[in-house]
C-alpha atoms as a PDB file:
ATOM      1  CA  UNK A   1       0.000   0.000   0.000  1.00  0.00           C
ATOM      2  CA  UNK A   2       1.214   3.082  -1.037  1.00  0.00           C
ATOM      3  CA  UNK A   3       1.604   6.082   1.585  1.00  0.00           C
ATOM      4  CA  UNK A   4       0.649   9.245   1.723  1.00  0.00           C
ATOM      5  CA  UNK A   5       3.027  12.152   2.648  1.00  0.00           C
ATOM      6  CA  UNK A   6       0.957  13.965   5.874  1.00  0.00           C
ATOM      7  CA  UNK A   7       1.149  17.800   4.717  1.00  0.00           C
ATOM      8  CA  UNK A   8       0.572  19.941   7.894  1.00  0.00           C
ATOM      9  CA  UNK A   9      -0.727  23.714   6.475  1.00  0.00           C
ATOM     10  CA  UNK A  10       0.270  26.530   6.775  1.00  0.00           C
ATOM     11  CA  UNK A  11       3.174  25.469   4.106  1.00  0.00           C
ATOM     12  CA  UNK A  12       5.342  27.559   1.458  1.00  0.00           C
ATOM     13  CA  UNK A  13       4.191  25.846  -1.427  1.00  0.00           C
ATOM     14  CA  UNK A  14       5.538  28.481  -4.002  1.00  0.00           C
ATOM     15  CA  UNK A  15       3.152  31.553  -5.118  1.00  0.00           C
ATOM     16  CA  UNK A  16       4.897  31.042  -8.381  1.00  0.00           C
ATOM     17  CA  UNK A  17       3.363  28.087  -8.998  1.00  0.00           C
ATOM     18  CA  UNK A  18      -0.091  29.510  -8.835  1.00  0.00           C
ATOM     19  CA  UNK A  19      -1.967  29.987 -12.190  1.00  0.00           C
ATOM     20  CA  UNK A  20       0.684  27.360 -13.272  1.00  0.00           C
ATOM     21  CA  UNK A  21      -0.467  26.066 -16.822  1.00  0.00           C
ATOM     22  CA  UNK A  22       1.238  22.623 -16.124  1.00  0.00           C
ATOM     23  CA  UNK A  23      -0.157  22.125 -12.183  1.00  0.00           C
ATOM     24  CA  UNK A  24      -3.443  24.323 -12.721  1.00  0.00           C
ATOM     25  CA  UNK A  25      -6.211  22.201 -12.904  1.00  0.00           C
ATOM     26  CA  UNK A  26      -9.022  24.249 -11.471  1.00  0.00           C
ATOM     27  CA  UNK A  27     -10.063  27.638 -12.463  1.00  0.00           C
ATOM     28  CA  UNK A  28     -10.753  30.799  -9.976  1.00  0.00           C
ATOM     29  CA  UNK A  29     -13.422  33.215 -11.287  1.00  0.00           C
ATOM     30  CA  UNK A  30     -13.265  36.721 -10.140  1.00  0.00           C
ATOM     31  CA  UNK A  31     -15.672  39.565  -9.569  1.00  0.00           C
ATOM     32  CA  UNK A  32     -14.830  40.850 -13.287  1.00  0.00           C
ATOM     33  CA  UNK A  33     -14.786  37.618 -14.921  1.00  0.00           C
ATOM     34  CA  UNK A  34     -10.977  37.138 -14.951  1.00  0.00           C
ATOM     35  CA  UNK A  35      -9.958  34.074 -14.223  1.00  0.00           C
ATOM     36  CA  UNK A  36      -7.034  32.226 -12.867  1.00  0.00           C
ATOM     37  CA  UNK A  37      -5.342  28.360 -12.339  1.00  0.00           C
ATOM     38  CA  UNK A  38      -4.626  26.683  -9.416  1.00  0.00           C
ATOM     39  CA  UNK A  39      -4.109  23.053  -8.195  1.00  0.00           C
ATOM     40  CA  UNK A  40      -6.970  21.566  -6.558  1.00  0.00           C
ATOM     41  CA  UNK A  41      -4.586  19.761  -4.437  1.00  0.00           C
ATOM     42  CA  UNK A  42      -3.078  22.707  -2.776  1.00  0.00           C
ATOM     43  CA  UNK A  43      -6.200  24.317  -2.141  1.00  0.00           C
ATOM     44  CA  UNK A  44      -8.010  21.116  -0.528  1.00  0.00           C
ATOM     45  CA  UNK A  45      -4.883  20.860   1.802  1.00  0.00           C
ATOM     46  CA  UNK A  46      -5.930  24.200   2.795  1.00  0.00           C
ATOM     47  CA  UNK A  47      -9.411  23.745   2.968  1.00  0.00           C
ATOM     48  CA  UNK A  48     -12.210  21.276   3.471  1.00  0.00           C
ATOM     49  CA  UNK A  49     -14.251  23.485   1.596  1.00  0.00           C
ATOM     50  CA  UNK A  50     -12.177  23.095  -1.279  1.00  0.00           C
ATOM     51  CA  UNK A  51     -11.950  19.061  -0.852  1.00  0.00           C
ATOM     52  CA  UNK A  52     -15.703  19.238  -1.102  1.00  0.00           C
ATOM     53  CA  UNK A  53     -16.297  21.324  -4.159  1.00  0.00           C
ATOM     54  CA  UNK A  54     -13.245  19.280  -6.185  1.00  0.00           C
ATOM     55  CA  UNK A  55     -14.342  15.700  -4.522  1.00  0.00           C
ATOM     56  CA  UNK A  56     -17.511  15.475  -4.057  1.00  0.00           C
ATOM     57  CA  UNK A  57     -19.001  17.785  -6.303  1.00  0.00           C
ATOM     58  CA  UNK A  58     -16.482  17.610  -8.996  1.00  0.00           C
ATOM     59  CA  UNK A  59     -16.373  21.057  -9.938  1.00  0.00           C
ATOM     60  CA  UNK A  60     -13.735  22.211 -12.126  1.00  0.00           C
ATOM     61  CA  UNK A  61     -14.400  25.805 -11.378  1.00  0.00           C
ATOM     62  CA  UNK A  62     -14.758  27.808  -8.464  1.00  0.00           C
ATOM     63  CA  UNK A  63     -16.626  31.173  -8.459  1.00  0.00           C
ATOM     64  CA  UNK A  64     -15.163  33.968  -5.943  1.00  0.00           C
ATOM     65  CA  UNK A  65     -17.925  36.702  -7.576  1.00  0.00           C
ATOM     66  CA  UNK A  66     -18.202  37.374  -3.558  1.00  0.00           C
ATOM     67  CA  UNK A  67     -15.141  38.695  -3.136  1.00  0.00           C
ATOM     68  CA  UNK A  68     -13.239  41.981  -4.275  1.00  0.00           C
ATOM     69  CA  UNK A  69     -10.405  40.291  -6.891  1.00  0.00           C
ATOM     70  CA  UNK A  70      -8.065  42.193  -5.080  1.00  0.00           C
ATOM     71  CA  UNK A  71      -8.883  39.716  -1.436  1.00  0.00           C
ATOM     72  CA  UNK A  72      -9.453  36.768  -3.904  1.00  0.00           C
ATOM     73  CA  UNK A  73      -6.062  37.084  -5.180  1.00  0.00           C
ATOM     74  CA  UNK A  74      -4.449  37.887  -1.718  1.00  0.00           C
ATOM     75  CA  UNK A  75      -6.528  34.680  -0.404  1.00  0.00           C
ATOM     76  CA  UNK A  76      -5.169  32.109  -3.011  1.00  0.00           C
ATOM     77  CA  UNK A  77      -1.684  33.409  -2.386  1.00  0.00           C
ATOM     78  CA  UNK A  78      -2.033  32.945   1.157  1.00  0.00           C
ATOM     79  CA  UNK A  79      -3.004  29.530   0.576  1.00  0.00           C
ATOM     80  CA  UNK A  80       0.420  28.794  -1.425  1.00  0.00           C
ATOM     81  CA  UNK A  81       2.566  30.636   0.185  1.00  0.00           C
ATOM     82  CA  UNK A  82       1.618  29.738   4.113  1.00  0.00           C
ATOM     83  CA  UNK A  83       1.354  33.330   5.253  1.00  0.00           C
ATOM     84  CA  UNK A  84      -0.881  36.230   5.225  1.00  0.00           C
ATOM     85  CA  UNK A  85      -0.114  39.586   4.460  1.00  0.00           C
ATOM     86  CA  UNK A  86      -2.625  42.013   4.577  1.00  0.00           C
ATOM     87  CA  UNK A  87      -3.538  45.272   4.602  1.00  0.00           C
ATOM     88  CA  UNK A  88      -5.902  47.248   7.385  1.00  0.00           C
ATOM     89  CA  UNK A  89      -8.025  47.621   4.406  1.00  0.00           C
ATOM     90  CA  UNK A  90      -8.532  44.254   3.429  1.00  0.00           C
ATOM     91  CA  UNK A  91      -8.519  42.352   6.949  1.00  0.00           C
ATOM     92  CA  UNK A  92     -12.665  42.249   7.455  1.00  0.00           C
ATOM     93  CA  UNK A  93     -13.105  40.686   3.631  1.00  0.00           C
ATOM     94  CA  UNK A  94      -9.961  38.672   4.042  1.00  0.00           C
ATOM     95  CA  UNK A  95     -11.155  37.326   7.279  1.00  0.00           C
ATOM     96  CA  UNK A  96     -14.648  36.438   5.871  1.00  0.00           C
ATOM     97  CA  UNK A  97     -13.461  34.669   3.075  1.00  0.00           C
ATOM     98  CA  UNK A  98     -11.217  32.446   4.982  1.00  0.00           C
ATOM     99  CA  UNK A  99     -14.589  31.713   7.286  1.00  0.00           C
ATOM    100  CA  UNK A 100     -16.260  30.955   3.639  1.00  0.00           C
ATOM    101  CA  UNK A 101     -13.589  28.625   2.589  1.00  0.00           C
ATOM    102  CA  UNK A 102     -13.067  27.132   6.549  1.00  0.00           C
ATOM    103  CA  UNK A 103      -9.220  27.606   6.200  1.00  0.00           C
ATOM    104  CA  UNK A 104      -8.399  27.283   9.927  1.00  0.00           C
ATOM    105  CA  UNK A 105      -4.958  28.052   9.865  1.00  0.00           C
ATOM    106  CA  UNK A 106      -5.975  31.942   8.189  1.00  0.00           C
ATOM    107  CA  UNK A 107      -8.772  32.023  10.585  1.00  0.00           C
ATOM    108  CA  UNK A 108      -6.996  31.540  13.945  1.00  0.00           C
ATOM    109  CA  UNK A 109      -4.106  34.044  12.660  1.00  0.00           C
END
């Protein structure tokens, strides 16, 4: 039987690999209809939000119309880089979507 490797989150996995053409195989929509790639794996690690919508429901697309693109963006890269910046600004929507998504890690911080 083949093992899993146990990933603990918050981990640096690399903003540069987000909206990776190779790794991307889910698509973020934004507020203005942009969209961008990012690896469902990385994002379910994250989130059992995520797991859900990629497992269960098999969605290949994820709609953040909720959010400003500006927190969206600032979200995802939190999510692949293992740390939150943020600015006074952006704390109440960046908070809220991390409650949307149940990332634990972004809400305890």
């Amino acid at each position: 039987e083949m093992s899993v490797a146990e990933i603990s989150v918050p981990c640096n996995f690399g903003v540069a690999n987000l909206h990776d053409e190779f790794h991307g195989n889910v698509t973020m929509e934004f507020q203005d209809s942009t969209c961008m790639r990012a690896c469902s794996l990385i994002l379910s690690w994250n989130s059992e939000v995520f797991t859900y919508l990629f497992s269960e429901l098999r969605q290949g697309t994820v709609e953040l119309k909720d959010f400003s693109k500006e927190v969206a963006v600032m979200f995802l890269e939190s999510l692949y880089s293992g740390d939150v910046v943020v600015e006074k600004s952006h704390f109440r929507e960046l908070n809220k979507i991390s409650h949307a998504f149940k990332v634990k890690w972004m809400v305890e911080k």
